[in-house]
C-alpha atoms as a PDB file:
ATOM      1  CA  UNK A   1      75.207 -99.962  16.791  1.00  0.00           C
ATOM      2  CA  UNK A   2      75.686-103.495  16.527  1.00  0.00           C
ATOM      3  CA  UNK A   3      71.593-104.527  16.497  1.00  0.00           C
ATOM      4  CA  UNK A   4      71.334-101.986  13.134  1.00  0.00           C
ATOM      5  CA  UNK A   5      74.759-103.256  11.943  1.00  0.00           C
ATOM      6  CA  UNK A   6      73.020-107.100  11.848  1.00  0.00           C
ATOM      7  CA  UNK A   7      69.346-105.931  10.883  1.00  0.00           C
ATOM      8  CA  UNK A   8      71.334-104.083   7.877  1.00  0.00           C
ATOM      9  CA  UNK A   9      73.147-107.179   7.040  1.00  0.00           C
ATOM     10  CA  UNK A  10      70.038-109.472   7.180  1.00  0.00           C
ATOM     11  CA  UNK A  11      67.679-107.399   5.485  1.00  0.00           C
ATOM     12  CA  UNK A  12      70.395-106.745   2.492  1.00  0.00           C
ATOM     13  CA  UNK A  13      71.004-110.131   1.955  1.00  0.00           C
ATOM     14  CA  UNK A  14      67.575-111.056   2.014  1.00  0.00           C
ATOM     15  CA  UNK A  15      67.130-108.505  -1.020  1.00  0.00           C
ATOM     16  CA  UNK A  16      70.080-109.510  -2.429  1.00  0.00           C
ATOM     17  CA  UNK A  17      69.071-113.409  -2.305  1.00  0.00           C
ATOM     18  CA  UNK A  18      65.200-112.713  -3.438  1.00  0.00           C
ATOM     19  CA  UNK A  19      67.082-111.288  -6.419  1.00  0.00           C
ATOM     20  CA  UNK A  20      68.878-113.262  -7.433  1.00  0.00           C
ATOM     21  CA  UNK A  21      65.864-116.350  -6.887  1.00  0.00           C
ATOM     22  CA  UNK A  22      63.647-114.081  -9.330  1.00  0.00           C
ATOM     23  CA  UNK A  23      66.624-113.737 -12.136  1.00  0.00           C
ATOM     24  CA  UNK A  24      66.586-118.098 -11.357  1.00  0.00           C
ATOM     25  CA  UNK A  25      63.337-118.493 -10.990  1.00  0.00           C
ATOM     26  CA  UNK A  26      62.728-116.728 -14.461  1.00  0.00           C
ATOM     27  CA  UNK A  27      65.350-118.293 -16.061  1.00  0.00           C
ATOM     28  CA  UNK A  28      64.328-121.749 -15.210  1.00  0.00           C
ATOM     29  CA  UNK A  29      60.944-121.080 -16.869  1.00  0.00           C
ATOM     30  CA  UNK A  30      60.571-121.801 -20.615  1.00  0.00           C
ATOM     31  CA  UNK A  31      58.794-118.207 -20.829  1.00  0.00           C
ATOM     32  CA  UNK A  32      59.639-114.371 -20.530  1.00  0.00           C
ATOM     33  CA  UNK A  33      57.465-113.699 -17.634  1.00  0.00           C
ATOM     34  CA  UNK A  34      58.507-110.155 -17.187  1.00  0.00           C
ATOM     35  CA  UNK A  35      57.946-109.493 -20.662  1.00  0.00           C
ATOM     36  CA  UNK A  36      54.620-111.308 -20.416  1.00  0.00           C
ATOM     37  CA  UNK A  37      53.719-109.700 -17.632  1.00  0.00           C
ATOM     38  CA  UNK A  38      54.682-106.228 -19.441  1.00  0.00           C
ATOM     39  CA  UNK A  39      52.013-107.280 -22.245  1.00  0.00           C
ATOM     40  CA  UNK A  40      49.627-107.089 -19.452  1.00  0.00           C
ATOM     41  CA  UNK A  41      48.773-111.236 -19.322  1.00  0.00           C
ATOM     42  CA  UNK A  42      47.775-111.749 -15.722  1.00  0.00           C
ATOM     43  CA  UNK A  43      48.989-115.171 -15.417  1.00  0.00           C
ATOM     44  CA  UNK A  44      52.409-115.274 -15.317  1.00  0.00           C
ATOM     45  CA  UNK A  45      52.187-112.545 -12.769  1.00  0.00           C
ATOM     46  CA  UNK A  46      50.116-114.149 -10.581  1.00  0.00           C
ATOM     47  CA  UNK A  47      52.831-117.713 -11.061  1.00  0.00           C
ATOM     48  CA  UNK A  48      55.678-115.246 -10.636  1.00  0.00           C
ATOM     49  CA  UNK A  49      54.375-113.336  -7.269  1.00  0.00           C
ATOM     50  CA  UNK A  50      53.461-116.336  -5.585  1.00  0.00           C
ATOM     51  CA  UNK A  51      57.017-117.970  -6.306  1.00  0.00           C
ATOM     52  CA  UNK A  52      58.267-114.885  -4.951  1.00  0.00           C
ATOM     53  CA  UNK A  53      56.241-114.591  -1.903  1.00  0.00           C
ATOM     54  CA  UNK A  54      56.967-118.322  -1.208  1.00  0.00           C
ATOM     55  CA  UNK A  55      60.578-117.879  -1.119  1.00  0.00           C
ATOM     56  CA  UNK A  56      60.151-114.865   0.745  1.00  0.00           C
ATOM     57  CA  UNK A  57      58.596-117.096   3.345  1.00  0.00           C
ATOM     58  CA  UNK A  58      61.303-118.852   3.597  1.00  0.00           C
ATOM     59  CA  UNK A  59      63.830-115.960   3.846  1.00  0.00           C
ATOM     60  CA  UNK A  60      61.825-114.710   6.736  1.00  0.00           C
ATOM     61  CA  UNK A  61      61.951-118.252   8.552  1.00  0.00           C
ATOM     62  CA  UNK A  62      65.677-118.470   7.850  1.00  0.00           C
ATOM     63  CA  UNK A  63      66.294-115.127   9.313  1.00  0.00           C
ATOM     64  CA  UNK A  64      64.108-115.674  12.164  1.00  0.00           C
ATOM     65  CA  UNK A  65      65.458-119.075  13.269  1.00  0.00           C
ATOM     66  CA  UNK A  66      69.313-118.726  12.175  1.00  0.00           C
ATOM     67  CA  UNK A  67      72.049-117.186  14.245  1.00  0.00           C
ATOM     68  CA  UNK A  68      74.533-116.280  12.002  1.00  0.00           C
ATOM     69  CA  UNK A  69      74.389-115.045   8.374  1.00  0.00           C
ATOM     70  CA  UNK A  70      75.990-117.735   6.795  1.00  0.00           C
ATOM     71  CA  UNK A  71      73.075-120.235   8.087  1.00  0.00           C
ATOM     72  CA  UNK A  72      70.664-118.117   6.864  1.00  0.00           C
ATOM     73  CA  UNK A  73      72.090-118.014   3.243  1.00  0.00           C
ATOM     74  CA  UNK A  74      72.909-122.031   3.077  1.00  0.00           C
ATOM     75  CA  UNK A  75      68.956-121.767   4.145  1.00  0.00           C
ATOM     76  CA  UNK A  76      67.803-119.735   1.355  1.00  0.00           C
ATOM     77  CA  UNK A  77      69.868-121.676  -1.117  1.00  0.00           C
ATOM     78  CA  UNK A  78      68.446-124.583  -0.129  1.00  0.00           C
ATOM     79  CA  UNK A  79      64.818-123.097  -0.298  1.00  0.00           C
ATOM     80  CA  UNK A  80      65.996-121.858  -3.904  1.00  0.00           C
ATOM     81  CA  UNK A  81      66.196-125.641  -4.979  1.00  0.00           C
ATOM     82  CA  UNK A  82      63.263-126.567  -3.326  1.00  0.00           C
ATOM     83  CA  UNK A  83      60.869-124.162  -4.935  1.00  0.00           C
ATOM     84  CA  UNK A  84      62.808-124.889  -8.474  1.00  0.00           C
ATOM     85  CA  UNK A  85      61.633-128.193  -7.889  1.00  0.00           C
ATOM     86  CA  UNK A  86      58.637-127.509  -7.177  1.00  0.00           C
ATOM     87  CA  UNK A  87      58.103-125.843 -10.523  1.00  0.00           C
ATOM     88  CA  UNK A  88      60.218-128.769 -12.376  1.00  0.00           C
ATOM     89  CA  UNK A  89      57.280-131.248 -10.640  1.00  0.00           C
ATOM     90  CA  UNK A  90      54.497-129.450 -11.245  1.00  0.00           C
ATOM     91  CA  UNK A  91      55.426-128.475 -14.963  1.00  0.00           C
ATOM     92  CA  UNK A  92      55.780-132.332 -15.630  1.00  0.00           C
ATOM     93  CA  UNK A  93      52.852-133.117 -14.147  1.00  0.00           C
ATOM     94  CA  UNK A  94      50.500-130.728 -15.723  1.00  0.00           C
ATOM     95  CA  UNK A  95      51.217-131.095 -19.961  1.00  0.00           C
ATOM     96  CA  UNK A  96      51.398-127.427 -21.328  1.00  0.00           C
ATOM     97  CA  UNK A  97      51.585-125.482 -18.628  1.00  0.00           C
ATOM     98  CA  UNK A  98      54.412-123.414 -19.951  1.00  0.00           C
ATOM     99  CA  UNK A  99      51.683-122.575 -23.134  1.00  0.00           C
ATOM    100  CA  UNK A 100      49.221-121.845 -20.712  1.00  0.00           C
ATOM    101  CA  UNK A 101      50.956-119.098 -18.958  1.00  0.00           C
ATOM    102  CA  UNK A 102      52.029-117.857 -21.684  1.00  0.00           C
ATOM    103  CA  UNK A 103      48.295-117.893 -23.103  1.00  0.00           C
ATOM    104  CA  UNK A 104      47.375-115.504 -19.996  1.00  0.00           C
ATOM    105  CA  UNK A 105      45.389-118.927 -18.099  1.00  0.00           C
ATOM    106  CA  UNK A 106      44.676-117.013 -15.251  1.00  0.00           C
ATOM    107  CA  UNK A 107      43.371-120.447 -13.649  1.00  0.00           C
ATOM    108  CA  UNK A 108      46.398-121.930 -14.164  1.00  0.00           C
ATOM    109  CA  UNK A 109      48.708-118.458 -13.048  1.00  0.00           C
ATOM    110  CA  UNK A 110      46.485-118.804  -9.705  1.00  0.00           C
ATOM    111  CA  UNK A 111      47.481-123.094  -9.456  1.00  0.00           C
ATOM    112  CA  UNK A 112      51.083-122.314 -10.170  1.00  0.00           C
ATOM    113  CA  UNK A 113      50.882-119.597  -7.576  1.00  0.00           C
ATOM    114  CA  UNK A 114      48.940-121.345  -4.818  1.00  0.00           C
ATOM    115  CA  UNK A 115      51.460-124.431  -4.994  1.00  0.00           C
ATOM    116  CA  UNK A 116      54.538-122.213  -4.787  1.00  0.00           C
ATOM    117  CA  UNK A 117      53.142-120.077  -1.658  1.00  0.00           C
ATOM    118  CA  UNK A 118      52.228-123.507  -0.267  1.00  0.00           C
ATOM    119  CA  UNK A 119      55.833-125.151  -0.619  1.00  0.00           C
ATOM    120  CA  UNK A 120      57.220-122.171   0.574  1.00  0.00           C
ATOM    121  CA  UNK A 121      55.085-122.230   3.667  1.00  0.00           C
ATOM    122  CA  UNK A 122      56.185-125.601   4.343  1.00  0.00           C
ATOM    123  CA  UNK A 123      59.569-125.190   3.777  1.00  0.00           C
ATOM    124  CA  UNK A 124      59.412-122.151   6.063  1.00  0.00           C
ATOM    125  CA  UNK A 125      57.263-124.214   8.630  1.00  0.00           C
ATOM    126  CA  UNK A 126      60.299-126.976   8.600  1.00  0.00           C
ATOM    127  CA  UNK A 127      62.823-124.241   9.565  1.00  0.00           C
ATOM    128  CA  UNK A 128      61.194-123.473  12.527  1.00  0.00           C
END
């Protein structure tokens, strides 16, 4: 029982923590990316999945190489800053990029994307 008791736990948590990155994640940007991506504009659903695949990256690594619960969450948090950073660079280095979401820029969804699976592989990568 105890195996199922700790996949339960992990897999929770994991949902729990992806969560509650996507409610940050969409907060942090200066756009409404779930109503944007209601509209139908491409863009900031392509930005938004990678984010959340990179993170989820991350969550995987954390659970893979992390004994106990507790590491795995002081993991994800820290992954949490990390892509949030990511974003803050990458929005400061590329003038309107905010607009251009917004605008449906389906070349720059697919940048903003790319670079946020790409930190989160790394950040995964550096877990291991």
């Amino acid at each position: 029982m105890l195996p199922f008791l700790n996949y339960a736990a992990y897999l929770l948590s994991a949902f729990a923590l992806l969560g509650v990155f996507a409610v940050a994640y969409t907060r942090l940007t200066p756009y409404d990316e779930i109503g944007l991506i209601r509209a139908g504009k491409l863009a900031p659903a392509i930005s938004l999945g990678g984010a959340l695949i990179g993170f989820s990256l991350t969550l995987a690594s954390s659970i893979q190489h992390n004994d106990t619960l507790l590491m795995f969450a002081v993991w994800a948090a820290s992954a949490m800053v990390v892509q949030a950073l990511a974003y803050a660079l990458l929005a400061r280095a590329i003038p309107r990029m905010a607009e251009c979401l917004a605008d449906d820029n389906v070349a720059m969804g697919a940048l903003m994307g790319c670079v946020s699976l790409v930190v989160g592989l790394i950040n995964a990568a550096c877990l291991s």
